[in-house]
Protein backbone atom coordinates (compact mmCIF):
# COMPACT_ATOMS: atom_id res chain seq x y z
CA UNK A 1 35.34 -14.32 -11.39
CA UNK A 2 32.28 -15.13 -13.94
CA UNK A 3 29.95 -16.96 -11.24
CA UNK A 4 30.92 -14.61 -8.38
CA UNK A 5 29.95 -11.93 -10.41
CA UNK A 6 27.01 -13.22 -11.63
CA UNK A 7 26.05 -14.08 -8.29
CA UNK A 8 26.48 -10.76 -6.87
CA UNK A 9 24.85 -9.04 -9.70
CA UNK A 10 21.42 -11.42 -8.87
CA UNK A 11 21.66 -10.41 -5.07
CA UNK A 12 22.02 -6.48 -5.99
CA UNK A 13 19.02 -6.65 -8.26
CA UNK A 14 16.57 -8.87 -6.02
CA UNK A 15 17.92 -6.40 -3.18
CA UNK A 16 17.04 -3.04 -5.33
CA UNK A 17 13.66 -4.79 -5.72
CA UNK A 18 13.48 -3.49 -2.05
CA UNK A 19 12.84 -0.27 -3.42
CA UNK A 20 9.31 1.81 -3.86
CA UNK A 21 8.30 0.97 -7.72
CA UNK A 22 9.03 4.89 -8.08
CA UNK A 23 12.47 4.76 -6.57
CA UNK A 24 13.18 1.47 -9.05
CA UNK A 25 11.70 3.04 -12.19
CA UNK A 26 14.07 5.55 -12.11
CA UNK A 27 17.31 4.60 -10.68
CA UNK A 28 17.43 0.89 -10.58
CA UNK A 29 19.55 0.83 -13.77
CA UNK A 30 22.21 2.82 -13.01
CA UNK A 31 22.56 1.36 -9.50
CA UNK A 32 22.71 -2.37 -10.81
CA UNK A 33 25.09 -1.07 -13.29
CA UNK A 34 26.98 1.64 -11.05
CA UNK A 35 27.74 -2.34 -8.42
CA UNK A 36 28.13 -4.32 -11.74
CA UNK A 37 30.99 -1.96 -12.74
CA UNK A 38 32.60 -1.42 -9.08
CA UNK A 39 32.46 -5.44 -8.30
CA UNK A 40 33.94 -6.27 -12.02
CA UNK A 41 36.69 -3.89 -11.55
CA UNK A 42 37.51 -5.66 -7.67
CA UNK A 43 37.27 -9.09 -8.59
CA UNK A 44 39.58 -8.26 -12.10
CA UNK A 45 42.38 -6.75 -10.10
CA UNK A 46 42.13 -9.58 -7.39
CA UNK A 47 41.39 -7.40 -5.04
CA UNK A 48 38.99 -10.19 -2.62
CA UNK A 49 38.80 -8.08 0.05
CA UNK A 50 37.77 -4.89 -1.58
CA UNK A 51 35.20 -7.07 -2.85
CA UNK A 52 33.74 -8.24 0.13
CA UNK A 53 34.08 -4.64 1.74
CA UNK A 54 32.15 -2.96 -0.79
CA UNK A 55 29.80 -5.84 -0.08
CA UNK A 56 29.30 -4.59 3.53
CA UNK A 57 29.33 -1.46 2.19
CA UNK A 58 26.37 -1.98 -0.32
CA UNK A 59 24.34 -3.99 2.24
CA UNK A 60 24.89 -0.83 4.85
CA UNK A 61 23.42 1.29 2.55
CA UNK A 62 20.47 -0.87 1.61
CA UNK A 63 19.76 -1.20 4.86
CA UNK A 64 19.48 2.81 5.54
CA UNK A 65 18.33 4.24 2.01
CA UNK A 66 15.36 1.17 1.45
CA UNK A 67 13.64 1.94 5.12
CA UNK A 68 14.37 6.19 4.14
CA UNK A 69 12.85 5.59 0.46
CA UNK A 70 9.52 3.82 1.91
CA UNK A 71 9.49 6.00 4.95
CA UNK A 72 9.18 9.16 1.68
CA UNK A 73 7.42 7.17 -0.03
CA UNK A 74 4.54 7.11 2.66
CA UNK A 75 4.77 10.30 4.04
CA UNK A 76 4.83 12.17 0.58
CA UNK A 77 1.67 14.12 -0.17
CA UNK A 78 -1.54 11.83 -0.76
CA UNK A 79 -2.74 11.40 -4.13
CA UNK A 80 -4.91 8.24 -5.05
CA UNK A 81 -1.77 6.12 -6.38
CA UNK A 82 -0.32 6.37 -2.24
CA UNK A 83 -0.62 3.30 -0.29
CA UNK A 84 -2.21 4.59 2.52
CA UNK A 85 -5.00 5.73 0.28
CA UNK A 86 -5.16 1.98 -0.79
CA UNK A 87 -5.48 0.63 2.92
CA UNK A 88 -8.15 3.36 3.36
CA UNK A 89 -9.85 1.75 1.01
CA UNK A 90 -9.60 -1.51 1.75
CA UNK A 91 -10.87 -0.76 4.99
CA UNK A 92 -13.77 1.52 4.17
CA UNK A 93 -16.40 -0.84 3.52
CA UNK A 94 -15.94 -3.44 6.30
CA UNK A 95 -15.73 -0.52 8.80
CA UNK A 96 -19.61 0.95 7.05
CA UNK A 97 -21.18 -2.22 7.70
CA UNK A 98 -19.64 -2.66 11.16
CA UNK A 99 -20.79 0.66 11.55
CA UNK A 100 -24.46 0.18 10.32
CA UNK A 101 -24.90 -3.32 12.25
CA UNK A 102 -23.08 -1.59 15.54
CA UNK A 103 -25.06 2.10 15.60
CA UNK A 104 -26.77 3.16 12.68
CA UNK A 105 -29.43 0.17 12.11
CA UNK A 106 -30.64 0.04 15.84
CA UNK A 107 -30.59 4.36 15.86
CA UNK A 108 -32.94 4.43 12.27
CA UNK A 109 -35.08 1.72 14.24
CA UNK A 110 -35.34 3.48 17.21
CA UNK A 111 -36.63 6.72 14.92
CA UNK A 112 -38.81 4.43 12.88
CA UNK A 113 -41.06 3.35 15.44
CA UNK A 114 -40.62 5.87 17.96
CA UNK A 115 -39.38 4.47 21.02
CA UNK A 116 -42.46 2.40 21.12
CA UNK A 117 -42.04 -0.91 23.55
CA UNK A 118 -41.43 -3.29 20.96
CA UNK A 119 -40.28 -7.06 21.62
CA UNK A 120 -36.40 -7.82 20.97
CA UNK A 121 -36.83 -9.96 18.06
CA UNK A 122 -38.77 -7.67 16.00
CA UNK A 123 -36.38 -5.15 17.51
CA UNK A 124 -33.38 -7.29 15.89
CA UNK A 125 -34.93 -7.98 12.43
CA UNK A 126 -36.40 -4.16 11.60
CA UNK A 127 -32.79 -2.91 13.04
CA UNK A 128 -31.28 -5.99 10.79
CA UNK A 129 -33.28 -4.79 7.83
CA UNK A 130 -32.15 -1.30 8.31
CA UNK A 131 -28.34 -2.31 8.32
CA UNK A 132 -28.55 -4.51 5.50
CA UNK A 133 -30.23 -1.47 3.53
CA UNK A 134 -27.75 1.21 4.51
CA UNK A 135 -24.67 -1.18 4.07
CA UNK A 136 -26.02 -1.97 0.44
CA UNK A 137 -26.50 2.19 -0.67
CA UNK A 138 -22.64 2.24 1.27
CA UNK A 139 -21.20 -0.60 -1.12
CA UNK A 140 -23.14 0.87 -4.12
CA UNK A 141 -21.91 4.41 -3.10
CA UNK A 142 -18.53 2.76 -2.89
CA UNK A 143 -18.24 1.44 -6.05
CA UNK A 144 -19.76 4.49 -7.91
CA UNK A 145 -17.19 6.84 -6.13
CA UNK A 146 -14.31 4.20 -7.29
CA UNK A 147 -15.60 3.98 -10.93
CA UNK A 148 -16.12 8.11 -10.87
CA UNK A 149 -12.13 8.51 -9.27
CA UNK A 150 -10.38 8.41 -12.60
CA UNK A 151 -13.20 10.77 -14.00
CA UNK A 152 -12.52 13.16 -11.28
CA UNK A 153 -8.62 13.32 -11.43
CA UNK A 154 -9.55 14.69 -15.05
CA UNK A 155 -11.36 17.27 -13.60
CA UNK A 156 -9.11 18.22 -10.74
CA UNK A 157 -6.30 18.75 -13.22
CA UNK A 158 -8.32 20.85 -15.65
């Protein structure tokens, strides 16, 4: 009974580790201990089979509540801990300096010198210049806006 047990009670816990951190925090005790109690009482009354059913039981229900918790878990209302929020971020800065090298580099350049025939090199290194300057006030903008976000949530809540 002692290794089975033990066993089991290893798989449950790396399973509830499945879970959003939220969804852990606050019931991952009482589920590892709700499974600890059910599979002691099985395996003490020799009851295998029960065992193994509440097994396939348990893994059912993983199976459903884990993809339900994260689907929540995404779809609840966006505040700056929500991991799309994250992946926005992530993403914000490489998409600005595509963005600047793409469009906004050869547009500024085109307003600069006025649609004057200029040759293609020089072309390339003033719209160059322009990109590199915009994607450097995006980055700086960036990093501003995430050392200001904690700052802000203070305001927002007062």
């Amino acid at each position: 009974m002692g290794p089975t047990l033990h066993y089991s009670d290893r798989v449950y816990k790396a399973l509830v580790s499945l879970y959003p951190v939220r969804f852990r925090l606050r019931f991952a005790p009482e589920m590892s201990q709700v499974f600890y109690d059910c599979c002691r009482d099985a395996l003490e009354k020799g009851q295998v089979s029960v065992f193994v059913v509440f097994w396939f039981h348990a893994i059912r229900d993983f199976s459903v509540s884990i993809l339900r918790e994260r689907r929540r878990e995404l779809m609840g209302p966006l505040d700056f801990e929500h991991p799309v929020i994250g992946i926005i971020d992530l993403m914000l800065i490489p998409s600005m300096i595509t963005a600047n090298l793409i469009a906004l580099g050869p547009i500024v350049t085109l307003f600069v010198l006025g649609g004057v025939q200029i040759p293609a090199d020089e072309f390339a290194m003033t719209s160059g210049f322009f990109s590199f300057v915009i994607g450097c006030l995006t980055v700086l903008a960036s990093i501003v806006i995430n050392r200001l976000r904690p700052t802000v949530r203070l305001w927002v809540k007062l």
